[in-house]
PDB file of N, CA and C in Angstrom:
ATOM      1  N   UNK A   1     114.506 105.778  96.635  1.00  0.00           N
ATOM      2  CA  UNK A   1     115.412 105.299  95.614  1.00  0.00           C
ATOM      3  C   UNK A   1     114.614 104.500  94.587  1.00  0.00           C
ATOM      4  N   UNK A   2     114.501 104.772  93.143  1.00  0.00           N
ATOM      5  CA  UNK A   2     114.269 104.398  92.045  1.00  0.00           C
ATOM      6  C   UNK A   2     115.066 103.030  91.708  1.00  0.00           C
ATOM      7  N   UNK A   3     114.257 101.838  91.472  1.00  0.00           N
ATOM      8  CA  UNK A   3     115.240 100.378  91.167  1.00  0.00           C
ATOM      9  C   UNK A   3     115.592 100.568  89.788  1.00  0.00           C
ATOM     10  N   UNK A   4     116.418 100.266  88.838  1.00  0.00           N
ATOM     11  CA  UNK A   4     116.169 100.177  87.540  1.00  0.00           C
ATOM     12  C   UNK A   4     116.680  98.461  87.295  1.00  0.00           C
ATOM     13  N   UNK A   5     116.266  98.307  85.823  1.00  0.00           N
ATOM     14  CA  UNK A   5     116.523  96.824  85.427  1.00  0.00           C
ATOM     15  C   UNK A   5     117.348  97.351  84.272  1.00  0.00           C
ATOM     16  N   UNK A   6     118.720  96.390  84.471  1.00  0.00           N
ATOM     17  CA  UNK A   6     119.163  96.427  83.479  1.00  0.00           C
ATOM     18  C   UNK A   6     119.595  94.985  82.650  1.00  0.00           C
ATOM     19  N   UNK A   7     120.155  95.300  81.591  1.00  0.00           N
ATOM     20  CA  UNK A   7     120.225  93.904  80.550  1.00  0.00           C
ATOM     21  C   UNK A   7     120.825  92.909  81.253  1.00  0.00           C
ATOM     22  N   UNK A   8     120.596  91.883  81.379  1.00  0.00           N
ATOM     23  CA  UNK A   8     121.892  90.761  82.158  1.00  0.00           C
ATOM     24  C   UNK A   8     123.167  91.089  81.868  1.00  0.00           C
ATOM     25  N   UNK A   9     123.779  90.553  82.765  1.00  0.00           N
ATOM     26  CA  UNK A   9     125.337  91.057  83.026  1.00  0.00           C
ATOM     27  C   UNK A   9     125.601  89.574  82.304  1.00  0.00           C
ATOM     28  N   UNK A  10     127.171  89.369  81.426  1.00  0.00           N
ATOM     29  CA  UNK A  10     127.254  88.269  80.862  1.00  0.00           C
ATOM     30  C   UNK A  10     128.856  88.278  81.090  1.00  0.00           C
ATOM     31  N   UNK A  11     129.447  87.409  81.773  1.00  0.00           N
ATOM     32  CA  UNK A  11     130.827  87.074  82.706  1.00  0.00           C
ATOM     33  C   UNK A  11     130.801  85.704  81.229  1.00  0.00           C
ATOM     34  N   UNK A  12     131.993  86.246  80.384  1.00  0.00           N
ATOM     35  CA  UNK A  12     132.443  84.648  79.981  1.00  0.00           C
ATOM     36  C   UNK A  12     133.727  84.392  79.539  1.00  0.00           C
ATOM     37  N   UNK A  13     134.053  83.025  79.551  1.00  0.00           N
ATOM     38  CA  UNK A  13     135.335  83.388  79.489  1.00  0.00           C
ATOM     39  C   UNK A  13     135.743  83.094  78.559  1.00  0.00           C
ATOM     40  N   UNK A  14     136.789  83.493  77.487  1.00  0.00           N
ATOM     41  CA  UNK A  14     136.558  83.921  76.127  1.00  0.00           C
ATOM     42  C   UNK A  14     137.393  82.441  75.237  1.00  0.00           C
ATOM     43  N   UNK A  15     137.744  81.759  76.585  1.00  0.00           N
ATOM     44  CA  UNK A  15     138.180  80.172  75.745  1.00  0.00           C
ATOM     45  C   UNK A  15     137.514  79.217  75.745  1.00  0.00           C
ATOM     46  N   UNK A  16     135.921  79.693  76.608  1.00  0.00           N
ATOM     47  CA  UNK A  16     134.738  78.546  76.159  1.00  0.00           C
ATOM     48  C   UNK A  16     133.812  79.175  75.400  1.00  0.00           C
ATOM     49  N   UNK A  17     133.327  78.286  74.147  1.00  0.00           N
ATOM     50  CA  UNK A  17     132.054  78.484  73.500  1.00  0.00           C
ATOM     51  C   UNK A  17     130.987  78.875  74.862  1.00  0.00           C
ATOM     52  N   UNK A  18     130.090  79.878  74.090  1.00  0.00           N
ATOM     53  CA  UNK A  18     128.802  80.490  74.752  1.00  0.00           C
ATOM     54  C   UNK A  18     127.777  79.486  74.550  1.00  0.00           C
ATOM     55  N   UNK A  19     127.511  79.209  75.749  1.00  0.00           N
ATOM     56  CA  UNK A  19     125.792  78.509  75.902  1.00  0.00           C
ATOM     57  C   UNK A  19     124.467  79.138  75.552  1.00  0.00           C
ATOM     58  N   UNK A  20     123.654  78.236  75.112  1.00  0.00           N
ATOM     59  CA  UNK A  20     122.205  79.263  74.301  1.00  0.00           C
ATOM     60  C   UNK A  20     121.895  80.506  75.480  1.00  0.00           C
ATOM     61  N   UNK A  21     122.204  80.237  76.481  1.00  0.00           N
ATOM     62  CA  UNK A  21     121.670  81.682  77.175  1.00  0.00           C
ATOM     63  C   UNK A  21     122.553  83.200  76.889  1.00  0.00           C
ATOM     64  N   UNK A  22     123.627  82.518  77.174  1.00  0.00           N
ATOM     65  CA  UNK A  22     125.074  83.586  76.534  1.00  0.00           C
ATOM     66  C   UNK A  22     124.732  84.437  75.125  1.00  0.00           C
ATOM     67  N   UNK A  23     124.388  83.279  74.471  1.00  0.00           N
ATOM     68  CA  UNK A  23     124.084  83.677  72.820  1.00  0.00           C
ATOM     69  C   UNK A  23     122.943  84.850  72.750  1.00  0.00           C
ATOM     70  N   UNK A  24     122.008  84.182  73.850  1.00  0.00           N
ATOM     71  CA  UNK A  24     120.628  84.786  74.092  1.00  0.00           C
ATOM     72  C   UNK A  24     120.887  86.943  74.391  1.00  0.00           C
ATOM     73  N   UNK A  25     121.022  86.237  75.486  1.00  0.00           N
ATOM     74  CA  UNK A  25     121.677  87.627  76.321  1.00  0.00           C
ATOM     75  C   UNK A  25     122.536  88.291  75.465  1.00  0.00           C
ATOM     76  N   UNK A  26     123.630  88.008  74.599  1.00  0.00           N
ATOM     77  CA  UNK A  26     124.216  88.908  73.593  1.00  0.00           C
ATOM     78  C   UNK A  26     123.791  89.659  72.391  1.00  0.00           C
ATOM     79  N   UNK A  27     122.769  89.025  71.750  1.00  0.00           N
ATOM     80  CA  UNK A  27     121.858  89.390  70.761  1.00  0.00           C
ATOM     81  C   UNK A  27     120.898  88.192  70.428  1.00  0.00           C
ATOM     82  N   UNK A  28     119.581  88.682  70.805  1.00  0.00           N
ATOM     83  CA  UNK A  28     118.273  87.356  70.900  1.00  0.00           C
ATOM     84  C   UNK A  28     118.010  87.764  69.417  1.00  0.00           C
ATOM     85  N   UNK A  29     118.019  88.531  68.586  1.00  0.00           N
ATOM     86  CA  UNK A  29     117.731  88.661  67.191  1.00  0.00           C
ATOM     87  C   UNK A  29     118.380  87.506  66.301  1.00  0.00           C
ATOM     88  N   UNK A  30     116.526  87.006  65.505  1.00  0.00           N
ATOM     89  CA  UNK A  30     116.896  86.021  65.065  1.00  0.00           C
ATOM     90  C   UNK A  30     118.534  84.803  65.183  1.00  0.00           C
ATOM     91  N   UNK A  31     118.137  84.375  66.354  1.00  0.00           N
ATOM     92  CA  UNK A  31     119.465  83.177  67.040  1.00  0.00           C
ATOM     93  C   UNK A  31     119.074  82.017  66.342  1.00  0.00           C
ATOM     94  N   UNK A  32     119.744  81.662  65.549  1.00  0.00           N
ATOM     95  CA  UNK A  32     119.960  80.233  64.582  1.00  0.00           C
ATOM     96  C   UNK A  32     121.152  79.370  65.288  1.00  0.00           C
ATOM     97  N   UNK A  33     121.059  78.049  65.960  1.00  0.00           N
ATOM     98  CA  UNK A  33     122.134  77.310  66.260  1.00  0.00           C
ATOM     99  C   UNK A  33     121.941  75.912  65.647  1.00  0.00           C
ATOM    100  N   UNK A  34     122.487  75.233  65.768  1.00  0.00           N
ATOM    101  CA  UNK A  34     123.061  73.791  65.697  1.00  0.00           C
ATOM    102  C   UNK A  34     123.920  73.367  66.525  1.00  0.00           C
ATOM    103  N   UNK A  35     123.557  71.794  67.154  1.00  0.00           N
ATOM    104  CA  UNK A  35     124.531  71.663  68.216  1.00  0.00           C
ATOM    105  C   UNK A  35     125.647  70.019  67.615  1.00  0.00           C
ATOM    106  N   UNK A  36     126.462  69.971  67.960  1.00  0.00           N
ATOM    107  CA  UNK A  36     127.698  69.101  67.693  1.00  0.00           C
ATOM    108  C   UNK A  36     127.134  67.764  67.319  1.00  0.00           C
ATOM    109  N   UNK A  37     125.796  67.368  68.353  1.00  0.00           N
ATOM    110  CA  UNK A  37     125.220  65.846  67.880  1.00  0.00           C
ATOM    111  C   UNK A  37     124.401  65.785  67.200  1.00  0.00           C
ATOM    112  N   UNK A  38     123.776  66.766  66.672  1.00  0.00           N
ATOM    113  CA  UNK A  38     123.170  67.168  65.398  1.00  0.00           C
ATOM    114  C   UNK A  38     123.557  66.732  63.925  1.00  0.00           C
ATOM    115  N   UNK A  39     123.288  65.858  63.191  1.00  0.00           N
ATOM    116  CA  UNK A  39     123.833  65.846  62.295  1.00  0.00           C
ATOM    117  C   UNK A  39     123.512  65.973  60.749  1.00  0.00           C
ATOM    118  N   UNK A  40     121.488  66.704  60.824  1.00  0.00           N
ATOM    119  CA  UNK A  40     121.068  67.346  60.034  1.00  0.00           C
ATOM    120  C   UNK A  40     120.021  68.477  59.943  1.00  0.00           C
ATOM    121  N   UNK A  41     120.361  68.967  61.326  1.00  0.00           N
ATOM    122  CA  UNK A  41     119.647  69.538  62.058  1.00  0.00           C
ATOM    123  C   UNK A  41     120.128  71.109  62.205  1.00  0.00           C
ATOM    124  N   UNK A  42     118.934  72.230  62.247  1.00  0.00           N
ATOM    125  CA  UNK A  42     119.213  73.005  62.955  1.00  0.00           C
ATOM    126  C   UNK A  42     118.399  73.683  64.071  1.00  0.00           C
ATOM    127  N   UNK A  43     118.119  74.713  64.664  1.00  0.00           N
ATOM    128  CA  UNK A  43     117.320  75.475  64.851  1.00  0.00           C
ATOM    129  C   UNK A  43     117.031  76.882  65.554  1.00  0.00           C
ATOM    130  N   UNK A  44     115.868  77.117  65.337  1.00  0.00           N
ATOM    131  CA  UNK A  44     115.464  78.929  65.505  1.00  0.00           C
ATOM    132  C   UNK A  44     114.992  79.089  66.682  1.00  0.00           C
ATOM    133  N   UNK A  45     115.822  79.541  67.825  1.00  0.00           N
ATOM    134  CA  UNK A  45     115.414  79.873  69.263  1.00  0.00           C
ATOM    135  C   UNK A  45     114.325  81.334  69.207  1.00  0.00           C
ATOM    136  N   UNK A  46     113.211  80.351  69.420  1.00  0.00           N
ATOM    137  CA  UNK A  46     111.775  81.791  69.367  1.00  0.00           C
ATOM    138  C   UNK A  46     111.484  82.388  70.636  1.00  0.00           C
ATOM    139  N   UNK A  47     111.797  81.723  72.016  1.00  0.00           N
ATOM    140  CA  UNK A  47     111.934  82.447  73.149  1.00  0.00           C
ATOM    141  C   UNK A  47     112.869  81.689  74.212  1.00  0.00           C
ATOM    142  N   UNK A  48     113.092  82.607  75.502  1.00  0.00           N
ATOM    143  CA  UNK A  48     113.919  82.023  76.396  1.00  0.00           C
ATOM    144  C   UNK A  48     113.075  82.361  77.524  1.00  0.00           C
ATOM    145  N   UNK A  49     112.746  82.182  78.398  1.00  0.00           N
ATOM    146  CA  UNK A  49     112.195  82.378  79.970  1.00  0.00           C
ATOM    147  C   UNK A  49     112.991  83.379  80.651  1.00  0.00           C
ATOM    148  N   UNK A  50     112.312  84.153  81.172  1.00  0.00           N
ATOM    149  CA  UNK A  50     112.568  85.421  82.148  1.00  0.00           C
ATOM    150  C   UNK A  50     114.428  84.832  82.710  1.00  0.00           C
ATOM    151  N   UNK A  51     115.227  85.282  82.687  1.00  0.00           N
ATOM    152  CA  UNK A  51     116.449  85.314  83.657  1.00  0.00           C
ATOM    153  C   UNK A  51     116.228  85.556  84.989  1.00  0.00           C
ATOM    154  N   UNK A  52     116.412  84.727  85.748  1.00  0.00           N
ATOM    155  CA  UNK A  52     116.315  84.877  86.807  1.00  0.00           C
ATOM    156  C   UNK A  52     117.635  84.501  87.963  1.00  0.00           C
ATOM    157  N   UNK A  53     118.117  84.101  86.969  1.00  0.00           N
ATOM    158  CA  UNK A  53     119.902  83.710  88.269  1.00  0.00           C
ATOM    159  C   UNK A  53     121.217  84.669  87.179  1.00  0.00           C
ATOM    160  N   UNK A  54     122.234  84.581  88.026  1.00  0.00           N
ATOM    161  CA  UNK A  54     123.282  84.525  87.339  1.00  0.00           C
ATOM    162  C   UNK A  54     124.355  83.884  86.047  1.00  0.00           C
ATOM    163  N   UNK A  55     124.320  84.563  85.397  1.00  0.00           N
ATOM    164  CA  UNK A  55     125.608  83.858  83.970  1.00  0.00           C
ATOM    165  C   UNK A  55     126.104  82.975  84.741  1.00  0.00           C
ATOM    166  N   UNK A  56     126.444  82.163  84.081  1.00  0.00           N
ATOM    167  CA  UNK A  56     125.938  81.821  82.655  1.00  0.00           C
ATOM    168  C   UNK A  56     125.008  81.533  82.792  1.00  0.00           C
ATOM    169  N   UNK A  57     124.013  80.795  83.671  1.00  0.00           N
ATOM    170  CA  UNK A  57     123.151  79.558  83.134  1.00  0.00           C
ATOM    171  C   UNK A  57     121.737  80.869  83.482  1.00  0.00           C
ATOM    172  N   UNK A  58     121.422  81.629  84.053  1.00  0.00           N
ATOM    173  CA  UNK A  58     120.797  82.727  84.385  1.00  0.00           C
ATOM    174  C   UNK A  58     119.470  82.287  84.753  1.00  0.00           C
ATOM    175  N   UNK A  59     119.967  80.807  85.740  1.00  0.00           N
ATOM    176  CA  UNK A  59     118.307  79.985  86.485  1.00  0.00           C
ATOM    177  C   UNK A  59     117.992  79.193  85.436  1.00  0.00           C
ATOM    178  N   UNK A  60     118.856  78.467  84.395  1.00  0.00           N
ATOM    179  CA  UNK A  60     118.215  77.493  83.656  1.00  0.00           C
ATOM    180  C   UNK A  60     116.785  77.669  83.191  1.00  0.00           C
ATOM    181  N   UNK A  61     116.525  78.757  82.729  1.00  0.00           N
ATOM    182  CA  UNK A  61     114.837  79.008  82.134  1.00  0.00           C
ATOM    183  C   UNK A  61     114.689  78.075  80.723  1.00  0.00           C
ATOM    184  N   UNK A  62     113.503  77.929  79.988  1.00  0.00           N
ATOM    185  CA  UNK A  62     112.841  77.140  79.059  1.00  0.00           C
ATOM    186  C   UNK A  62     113.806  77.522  78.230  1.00  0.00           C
ATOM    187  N   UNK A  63     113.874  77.221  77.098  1.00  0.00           N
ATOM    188  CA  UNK A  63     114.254  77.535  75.763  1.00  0.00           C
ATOM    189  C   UNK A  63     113.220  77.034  74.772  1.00  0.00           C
ATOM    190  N   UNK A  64     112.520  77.928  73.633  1.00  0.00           N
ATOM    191  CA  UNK A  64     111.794  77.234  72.985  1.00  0.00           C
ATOM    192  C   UNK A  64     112.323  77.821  71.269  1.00  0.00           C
ATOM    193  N   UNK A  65     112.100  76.398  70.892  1.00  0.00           N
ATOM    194  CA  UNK A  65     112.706  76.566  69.323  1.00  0.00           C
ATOM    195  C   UNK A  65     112.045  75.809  68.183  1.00  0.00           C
ATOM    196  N   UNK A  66     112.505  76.046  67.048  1.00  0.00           N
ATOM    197  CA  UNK A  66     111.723  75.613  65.967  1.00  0.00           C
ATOM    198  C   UNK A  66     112.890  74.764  65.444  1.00  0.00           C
ATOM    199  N   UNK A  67     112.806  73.710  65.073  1.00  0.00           N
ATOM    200  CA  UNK A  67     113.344  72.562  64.073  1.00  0.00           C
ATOM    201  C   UNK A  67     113.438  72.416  62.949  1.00  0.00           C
ATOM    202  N   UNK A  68     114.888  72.699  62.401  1.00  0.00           N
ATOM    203  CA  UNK A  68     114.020  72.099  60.929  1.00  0.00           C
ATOM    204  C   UNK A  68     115.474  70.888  60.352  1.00  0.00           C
ATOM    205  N   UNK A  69     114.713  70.523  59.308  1.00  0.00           N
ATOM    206  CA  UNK A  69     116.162  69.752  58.602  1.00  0.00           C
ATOM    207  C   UNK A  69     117.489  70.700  58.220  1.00  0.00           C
ATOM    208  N   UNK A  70     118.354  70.411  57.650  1.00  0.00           N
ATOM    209  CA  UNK A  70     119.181  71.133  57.532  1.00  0.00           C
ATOM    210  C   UNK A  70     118.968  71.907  55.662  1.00  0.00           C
ATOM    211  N   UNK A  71     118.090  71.325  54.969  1.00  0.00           N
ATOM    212  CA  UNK A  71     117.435  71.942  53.962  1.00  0.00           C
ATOM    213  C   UNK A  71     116.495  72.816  53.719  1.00  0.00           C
ATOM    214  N   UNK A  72     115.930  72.553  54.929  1.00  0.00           N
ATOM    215  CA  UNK A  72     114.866  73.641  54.778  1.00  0.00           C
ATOM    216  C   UNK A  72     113.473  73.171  55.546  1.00  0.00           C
ATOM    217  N   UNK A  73     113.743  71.873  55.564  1.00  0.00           N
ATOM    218  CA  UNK A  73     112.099  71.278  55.987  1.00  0.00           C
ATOM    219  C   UNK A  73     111.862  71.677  57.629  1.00  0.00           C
ATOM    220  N   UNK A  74     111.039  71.981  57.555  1.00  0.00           N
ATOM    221  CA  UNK A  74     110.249  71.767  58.853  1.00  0.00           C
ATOM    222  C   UNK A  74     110.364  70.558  59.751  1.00  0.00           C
ATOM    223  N   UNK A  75     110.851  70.692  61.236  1.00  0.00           N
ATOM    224  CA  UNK A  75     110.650  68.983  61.976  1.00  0.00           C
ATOM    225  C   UNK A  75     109.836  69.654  62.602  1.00  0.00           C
ATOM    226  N   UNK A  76     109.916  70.585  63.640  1.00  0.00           N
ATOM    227  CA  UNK A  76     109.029  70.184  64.960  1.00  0.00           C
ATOM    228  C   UNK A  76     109.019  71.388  65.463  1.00  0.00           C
ATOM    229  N   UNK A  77     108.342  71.904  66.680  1.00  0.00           N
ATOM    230  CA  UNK A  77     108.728  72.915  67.555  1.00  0.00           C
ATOM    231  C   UNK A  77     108.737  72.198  68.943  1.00  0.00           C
ATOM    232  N   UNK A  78     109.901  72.533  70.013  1.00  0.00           N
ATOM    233  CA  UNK A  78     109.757  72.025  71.170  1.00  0.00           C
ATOM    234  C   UNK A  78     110.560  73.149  71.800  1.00  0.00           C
ATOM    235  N   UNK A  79     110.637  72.208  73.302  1.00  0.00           N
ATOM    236  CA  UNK A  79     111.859  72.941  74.296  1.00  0.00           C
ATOM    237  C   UNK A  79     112.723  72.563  73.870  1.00  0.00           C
ATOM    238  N   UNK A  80     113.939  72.898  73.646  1.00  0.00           N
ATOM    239  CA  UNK A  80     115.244  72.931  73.519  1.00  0.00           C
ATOM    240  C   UNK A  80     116.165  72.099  74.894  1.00  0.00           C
ATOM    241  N   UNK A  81     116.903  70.994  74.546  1.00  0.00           N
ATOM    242  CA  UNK A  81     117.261  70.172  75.806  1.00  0.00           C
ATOM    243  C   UNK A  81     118.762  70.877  76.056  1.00  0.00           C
ATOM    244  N   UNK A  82     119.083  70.761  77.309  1.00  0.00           N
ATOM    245  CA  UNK A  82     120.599  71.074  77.828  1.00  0.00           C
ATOM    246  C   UNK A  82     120.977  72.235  77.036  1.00  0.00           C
ATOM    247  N   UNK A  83     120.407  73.572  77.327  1.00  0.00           N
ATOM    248  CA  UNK A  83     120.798  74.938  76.818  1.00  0.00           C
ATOM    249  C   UNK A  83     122.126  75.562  77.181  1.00  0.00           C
ATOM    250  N   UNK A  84     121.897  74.548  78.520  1.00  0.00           N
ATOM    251  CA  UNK A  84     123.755  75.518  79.238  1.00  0.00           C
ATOM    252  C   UNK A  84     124.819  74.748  78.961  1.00  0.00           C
ATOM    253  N   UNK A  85     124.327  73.805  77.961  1.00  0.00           N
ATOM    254  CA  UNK A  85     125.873  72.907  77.377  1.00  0.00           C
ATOM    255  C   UNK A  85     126.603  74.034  76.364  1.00  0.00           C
ATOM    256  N   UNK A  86     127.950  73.909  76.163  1.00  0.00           N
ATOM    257  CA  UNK A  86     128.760  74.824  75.314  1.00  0.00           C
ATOM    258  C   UNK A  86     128.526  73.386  73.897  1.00  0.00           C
ATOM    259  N   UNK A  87     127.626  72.844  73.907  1.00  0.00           N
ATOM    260  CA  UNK A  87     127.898  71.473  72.393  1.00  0.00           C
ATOM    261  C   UNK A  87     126.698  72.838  71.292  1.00  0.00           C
ATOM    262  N   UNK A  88     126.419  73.610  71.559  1.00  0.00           N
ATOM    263  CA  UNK A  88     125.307  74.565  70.855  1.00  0.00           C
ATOM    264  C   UNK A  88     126.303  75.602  70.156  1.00  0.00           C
ATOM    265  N   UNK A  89     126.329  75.830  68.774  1.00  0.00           N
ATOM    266  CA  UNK A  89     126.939  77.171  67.989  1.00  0.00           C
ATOM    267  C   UNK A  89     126.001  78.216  67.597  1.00  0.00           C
ATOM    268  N   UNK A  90     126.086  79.523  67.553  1.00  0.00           N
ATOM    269  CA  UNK A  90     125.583  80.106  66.267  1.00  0.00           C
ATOM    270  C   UNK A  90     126.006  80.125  65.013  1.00  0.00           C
ATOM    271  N   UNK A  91     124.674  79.710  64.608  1.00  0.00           N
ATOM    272  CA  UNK A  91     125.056  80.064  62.837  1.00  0.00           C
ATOM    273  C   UNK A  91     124.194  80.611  61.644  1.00  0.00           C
ATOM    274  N   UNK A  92     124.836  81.354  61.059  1.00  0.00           N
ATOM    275  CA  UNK A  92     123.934  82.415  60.093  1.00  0.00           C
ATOM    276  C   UNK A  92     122.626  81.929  59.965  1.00  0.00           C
ATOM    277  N   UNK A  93     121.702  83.180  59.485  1.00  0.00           N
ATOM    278  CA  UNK A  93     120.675  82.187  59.184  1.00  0.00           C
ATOM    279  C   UNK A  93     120.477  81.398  57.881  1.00  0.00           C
ATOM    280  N   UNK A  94     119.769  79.993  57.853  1.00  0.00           N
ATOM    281  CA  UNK A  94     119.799  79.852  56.753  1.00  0.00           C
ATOM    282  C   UNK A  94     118.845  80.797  54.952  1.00  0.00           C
ATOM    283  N   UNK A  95     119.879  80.289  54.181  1.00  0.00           N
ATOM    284  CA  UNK A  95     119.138  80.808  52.566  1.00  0.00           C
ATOM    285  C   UNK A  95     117.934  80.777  52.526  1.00  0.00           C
ATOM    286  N   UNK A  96     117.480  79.627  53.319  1.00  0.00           N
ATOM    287  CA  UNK A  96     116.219  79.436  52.900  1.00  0.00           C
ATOM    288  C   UNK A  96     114.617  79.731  53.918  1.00  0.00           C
ATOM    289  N   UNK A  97     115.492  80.662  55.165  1.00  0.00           N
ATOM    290  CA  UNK A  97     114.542  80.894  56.081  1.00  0.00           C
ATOM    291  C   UNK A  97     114.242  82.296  56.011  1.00  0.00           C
TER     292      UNK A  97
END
């Protein structure tokens, strides 16, 4: 018997906001969020760590992202804190990226 891998399975339930992994797993192409305590902030999720558990949280892997102001500037690149909180949106990308 041949194993195959397929895409993560994504169980959610459609009256909670999706957590960065949710977002991830639905379409990782260019993912722009901002989260609720943010208040000039956004940023560009550039990778996520292998899945290794089940939806939602799919083993809590890294999240790594780019920072910037909400104009355009550059802050930082880091890990991304508390990915499996629902306080994270998507949002378009910006004009200026």
């Amino acid at each position: 018997m041949i194993a195959t891998v397929s895409a993560p399975l994504r169980i959610h339930n459609a009256e909670l906001p999706p957590n960065v992994y949710e977002m991830w797993a639905d379409n990782p192409d260019d993912l722009w969020i901002c989260r609720n305590a943010w208040s000039n902030m956004v940023a560009r999720v550039v990778d996520v760590g292998p899945f290794m558990g089940p939806p939602p949280y799919y083993g809590n892997p890294f999240v790594q992202a780019e920072f910037f102001y909400s104009r355009g500037a550059w802050a930082s690149t880091g890990t991304l804190s508390c990915p499996g909180t629902r306080a994270y949106k998507r949002i378009p990308k910006p004009f200026w990226a």
